[in-house]
C-alpha atoms as a PDB file:
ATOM      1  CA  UNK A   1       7.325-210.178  84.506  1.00  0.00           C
ATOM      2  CA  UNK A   2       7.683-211.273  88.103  1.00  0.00           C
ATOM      3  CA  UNK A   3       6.361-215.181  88.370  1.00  0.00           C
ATOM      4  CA  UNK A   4       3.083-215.031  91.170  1.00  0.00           C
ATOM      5  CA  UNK A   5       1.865-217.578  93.267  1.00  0.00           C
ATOM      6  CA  UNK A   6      -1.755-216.843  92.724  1.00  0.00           C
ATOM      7  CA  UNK A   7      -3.790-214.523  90.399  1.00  0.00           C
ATOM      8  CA  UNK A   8      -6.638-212.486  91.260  1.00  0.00           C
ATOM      9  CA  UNK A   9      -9.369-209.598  89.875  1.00  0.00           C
ATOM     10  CA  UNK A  10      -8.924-206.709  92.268  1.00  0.00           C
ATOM     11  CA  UNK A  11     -12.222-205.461  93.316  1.00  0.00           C
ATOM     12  CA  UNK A  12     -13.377-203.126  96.209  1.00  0.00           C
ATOM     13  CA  UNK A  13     -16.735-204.755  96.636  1.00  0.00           C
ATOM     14  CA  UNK A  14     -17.417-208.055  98.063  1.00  0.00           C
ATOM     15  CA  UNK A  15     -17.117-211.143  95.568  1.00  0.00           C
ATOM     16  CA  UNK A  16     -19.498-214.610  96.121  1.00  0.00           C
ATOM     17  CA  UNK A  17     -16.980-217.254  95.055  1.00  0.00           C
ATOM     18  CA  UNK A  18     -17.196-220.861  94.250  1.00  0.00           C
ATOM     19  CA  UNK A  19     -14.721-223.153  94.548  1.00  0.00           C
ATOM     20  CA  UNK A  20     -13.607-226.650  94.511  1.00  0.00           C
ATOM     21  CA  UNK A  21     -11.067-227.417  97.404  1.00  0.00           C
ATOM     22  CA  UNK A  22      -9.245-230.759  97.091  1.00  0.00           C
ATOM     23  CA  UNK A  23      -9.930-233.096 100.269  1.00  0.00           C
ATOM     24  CA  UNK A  24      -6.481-232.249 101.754  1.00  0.00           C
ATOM     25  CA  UNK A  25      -7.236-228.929 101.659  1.00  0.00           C
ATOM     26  CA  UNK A  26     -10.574-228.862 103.189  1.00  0.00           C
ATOM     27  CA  UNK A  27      -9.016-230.706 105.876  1.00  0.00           C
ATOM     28  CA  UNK A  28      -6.839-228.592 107.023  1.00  0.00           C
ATOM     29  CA  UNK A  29      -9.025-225.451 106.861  1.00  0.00           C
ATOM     30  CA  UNK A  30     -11.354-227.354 109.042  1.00  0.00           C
ATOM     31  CA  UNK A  31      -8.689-228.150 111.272  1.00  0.00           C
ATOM     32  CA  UNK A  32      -7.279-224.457 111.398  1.00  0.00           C
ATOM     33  CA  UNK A  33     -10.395-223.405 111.944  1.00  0.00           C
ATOM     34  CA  UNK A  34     -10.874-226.090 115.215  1.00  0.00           C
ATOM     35  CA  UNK A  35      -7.404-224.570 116.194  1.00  0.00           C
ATOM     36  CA  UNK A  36      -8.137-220.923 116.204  1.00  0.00           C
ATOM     37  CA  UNK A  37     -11.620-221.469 117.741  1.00  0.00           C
ATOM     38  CA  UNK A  38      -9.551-223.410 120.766  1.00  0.00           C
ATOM     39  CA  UNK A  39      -7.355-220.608 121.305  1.00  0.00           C
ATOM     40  CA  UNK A  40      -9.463-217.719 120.887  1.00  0.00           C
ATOM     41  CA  UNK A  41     -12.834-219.646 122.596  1.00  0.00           C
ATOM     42  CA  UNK A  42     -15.087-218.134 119.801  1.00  0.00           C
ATOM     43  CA  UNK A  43     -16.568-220.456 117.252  1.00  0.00           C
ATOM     44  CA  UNK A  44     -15.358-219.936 113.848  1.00  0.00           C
ATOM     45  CA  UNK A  45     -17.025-220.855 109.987  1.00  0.00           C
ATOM     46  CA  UNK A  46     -13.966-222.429 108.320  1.00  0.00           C
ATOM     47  CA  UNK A  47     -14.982-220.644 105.260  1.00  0.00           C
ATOM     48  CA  UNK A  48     -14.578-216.717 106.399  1.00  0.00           C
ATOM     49  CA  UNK A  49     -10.869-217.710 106.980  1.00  0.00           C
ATOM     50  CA  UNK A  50     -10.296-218.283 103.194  1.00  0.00           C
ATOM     51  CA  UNK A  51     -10.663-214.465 102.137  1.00  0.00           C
ATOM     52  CA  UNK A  52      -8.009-213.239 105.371  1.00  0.00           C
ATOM     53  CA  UNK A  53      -5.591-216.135 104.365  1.00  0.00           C
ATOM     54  CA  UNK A  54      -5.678-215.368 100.675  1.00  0.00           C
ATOM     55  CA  UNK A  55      -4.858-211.471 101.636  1.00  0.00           C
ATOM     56  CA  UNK A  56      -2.221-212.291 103.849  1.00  0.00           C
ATOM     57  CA  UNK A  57      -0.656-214.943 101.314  1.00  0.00           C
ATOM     58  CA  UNK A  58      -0.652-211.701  98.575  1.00  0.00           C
ATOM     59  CA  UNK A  59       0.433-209.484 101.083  1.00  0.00           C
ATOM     60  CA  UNK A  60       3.754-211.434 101.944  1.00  0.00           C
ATOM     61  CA  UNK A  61       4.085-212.583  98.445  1.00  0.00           C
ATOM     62  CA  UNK A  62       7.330-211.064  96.974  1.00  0.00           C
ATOM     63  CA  UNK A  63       6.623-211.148  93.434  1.00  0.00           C
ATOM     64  CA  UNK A  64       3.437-209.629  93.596  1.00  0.00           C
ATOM     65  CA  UNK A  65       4.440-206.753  95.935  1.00  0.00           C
ATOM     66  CA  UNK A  66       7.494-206.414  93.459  1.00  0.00           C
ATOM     67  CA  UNK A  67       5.101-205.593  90.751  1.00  0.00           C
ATOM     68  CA  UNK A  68       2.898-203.684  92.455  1.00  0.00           C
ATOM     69  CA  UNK A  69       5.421-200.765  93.736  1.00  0.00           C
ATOM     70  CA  UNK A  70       5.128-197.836  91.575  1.00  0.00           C
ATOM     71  CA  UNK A  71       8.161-197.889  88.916  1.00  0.00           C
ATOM     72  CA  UNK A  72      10.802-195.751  89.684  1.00  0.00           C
ATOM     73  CA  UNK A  73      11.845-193.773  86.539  1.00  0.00           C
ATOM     74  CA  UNK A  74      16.016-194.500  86.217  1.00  0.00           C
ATOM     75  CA  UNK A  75      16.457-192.235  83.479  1.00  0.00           C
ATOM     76  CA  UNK A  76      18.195-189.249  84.730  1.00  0.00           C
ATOM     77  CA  UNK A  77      17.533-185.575  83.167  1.00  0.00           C
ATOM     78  CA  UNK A  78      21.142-183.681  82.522  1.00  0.00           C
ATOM     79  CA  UNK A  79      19.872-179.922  82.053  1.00  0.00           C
END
């Protein structure tokens, strides 16, 4: 089994999560947040950036794509 980064329950419908952020952390969403709010001149609640980040963190995440291609049968039928 591939090794993944982070672990999630897929689900089409929108999930109310809480979670505990170490200080660090929280930090630096804030200040991404600050960041993309300077460059794009729109205000922006640090917290509606953790659901995009986390889906472009599995989307680049090798392991999990590796397990989520459908398996390619190698067994070969002689007839």
């Amino acid at each position: 089994m591939a090794k993944l980064r982070i672990s999630g329950i897929p689900s089409d419908k929108p999930v109310r999560v809480t979670a505990e952020l170490p200080a660090t952390v929280h930090r630096d969403l804030l200040a991404y947040a600050e960041a993309l709010a300077h460059e794009t001149g729109q205000p922006v609640d640090p917290p509606k950036l953790i659901a995009p980040m986390l889906a472009r963190f599995m989307a680049t995440d090798r392991g999990f794509a590796k397990l989520r291609r459908p398996s390619q049968s190698r067994d070969v039928s002689v007839g």
